[in-house]
Protein backbone atom coordinates (compact mmCIF):
# COMPACT_ATOMS: atom_id res chain seq x y z
CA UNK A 1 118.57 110.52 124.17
CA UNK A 2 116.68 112.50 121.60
CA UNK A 3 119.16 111.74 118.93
CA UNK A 4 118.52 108.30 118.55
CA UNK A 5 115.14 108.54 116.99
CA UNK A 6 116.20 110.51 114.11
CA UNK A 7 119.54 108.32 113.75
CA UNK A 8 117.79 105.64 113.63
CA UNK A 9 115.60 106.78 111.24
CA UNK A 10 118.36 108.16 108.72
CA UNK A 11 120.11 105.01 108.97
CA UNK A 12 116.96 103.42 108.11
CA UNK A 13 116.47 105.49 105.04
CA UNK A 14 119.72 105.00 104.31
CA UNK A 15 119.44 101.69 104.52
CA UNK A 16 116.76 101.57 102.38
CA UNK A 17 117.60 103.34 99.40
CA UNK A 18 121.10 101.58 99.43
CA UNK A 19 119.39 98.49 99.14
CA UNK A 20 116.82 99.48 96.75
CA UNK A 21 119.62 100.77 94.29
CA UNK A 22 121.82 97.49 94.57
CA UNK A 23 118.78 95.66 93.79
CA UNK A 24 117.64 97.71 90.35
CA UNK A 25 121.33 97.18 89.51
CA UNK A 26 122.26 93.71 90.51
CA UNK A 27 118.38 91.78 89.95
CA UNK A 28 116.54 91.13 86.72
CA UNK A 29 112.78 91.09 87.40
CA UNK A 30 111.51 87.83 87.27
CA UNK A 31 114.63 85.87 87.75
CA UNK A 32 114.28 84.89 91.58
CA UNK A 33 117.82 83.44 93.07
CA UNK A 34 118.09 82.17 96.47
CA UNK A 35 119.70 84.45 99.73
CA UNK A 36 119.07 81.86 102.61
CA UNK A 37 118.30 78.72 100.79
CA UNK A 38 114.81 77.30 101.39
CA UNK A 39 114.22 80.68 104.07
CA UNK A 40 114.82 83.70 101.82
CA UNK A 41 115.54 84.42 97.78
CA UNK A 42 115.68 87.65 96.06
CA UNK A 43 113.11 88.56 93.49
CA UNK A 44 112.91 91.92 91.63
CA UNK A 45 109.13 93.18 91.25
CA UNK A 46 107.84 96.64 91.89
CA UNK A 47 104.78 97.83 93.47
CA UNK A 48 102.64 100.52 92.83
CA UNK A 49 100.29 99.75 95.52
CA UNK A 50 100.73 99.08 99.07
CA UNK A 51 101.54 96.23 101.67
CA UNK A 52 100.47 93.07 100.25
CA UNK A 53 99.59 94.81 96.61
CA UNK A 54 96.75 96.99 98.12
CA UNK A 55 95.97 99.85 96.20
CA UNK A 56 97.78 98.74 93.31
CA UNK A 57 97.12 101.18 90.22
CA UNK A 58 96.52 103.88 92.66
CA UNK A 59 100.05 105.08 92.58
CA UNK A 60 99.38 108.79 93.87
CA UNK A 61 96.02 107.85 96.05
CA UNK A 62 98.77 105.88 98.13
CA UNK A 63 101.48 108.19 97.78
CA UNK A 64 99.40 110.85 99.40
CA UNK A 65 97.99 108.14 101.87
CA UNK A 66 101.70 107.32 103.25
CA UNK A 67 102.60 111.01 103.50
CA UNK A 68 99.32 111.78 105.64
CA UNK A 69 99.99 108.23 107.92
CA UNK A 70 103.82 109.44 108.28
CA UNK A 71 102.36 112.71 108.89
CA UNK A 72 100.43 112.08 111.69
CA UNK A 73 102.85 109.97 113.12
CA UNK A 74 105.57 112.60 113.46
CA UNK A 75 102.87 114.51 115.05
CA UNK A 76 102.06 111.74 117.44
CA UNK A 77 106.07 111.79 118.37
CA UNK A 78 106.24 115.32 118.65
CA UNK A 79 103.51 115.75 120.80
CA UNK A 80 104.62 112.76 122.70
CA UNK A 81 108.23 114.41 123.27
CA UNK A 82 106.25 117.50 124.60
CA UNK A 83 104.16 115.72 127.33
CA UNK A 84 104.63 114.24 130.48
CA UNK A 85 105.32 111.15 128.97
CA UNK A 86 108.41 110.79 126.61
CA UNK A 87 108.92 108.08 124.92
CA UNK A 88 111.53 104.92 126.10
CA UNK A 89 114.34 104.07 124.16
CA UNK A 90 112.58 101.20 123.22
CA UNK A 91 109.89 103.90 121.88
CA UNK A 92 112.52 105.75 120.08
CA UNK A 93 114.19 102.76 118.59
CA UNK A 94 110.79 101.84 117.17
CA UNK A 95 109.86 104.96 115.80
CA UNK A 96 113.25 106.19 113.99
CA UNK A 97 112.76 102.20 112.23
CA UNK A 98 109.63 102.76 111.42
CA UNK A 99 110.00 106.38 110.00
CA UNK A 100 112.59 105.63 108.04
CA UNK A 101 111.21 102.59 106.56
CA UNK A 102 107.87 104.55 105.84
CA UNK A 103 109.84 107.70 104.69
CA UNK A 104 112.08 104.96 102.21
CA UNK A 105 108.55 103.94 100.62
CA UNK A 106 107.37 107.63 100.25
CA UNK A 107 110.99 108.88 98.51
CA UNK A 108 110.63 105.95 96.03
CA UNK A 109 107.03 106.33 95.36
CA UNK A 110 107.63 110.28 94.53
CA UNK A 111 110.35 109.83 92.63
CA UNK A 112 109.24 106.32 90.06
CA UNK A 113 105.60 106.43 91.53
CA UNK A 114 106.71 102.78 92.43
CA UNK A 115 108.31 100.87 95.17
CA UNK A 116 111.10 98.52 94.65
CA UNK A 117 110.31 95.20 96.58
CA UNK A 118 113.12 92.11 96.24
CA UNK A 119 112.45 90.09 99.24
CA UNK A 120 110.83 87.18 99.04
CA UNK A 121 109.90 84.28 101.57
CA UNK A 122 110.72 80.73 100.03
CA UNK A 123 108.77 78.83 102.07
CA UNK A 124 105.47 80.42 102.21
CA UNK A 125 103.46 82.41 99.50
CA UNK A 126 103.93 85.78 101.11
CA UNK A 127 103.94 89.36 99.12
CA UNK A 128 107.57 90.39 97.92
CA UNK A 129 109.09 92.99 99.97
CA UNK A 130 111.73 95.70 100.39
CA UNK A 131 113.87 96.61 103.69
CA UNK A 132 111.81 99.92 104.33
CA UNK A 133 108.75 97.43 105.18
CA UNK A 134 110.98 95.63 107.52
CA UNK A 135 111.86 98.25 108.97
CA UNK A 136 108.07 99.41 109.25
CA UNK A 137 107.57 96.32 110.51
CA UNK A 138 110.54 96.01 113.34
CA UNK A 139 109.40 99.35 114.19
CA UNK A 140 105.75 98.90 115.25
CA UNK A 141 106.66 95.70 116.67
CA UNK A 142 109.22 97.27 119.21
CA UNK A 143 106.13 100.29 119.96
CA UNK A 144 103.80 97.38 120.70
CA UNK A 145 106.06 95.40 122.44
CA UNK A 146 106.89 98.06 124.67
CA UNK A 147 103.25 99.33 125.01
CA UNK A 148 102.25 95.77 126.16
CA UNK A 149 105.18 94.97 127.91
CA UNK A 150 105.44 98.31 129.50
CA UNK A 151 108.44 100.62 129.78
CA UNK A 152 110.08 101.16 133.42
CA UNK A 153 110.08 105.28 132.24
CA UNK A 154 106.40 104.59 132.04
CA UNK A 155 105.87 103.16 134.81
CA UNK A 156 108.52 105.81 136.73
CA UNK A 157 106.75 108.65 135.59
CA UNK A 158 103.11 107.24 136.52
CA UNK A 159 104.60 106.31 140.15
CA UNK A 160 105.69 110.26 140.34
CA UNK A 161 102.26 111.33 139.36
CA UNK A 162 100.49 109.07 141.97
CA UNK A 163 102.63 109.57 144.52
CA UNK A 164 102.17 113.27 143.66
CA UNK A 165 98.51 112.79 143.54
CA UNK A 166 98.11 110.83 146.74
CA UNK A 167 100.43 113.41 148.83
CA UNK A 168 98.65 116.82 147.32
């Protein structure tokens, strides 16, 4: 089951950059054409900021920012791996989305300093975006949903340990 987290997160990226380079290729910036009528259109802009055009101008401030914030969340995963407590598929899921979406932004941003963002709601005003913060998205909400909800490998493991507690 270990595999899935970085699968999922190299599809992710892969998703990501795919979908980055169709839309540098196929959109003109400032030309907005609908996807899902009245839901979804696509809309070239880029972003040198971060979600929701925070940051912008601050091209390598962020750059650095997302590296350190991916940085410590691989940690997080690692260390989580090596406890007593790995994490559920649901986990896993989660994290390889949200990895690869975050590791999408970061390859972008060191390579044109910028991040590509073509997605754009059509019936709300709502910050262009790009599949990678989808993804970032998805991703935490499957973590939270499964931290809330809780995970039966949770709740397995912490009826071991007080069962192990209560007998010793």
């Amino acid at each position: 089951m270990k595999w899935i987290l970085p699968s999922v997160a190299a599809l992710g990226l892969a998703l990501d950059i795919v979908s980055k380079s169709w839309a540098l290729a196929s959109l003109n910036a400032g030309q907005a054409r609908p996807l899902v009528p009245g839901i979804l259109r696509l809309n070239l802009t880029t972003n040198t900021g971060a979600a929701f055009g925070l940051g912008h101008g601050n091209g390598w401030f962020m750059t650095i920012l997302a590296v350190t914030i991916l940085s410590a969340v691989v940690v997080w995963l690692v260390r989580r791996e090596r406890s007593g407590n790995p994490l559920s598929l649901c986990e896993r899921i989660g994290a390889g989305l949200l990895v690869g979406g975050a590791a999408g932004n970061i390859w972008e941003r060191l390579l044109l300093g910028r991040v590509t963002d073509f997605l754009e709601f059509s019936f709300i005003d709502f910050p262009v975006f790009n599949a990678a913060d989808v993804l970032i998205d998805l991703g935490a909400l499957l973590i939270l949903l499964n931290t809330f909800a809780g995970s039966p490998a949770a709740d397995d493991a912490h009826d071991g340990k007080t069962a192990d507690r209560a007998s010793g």
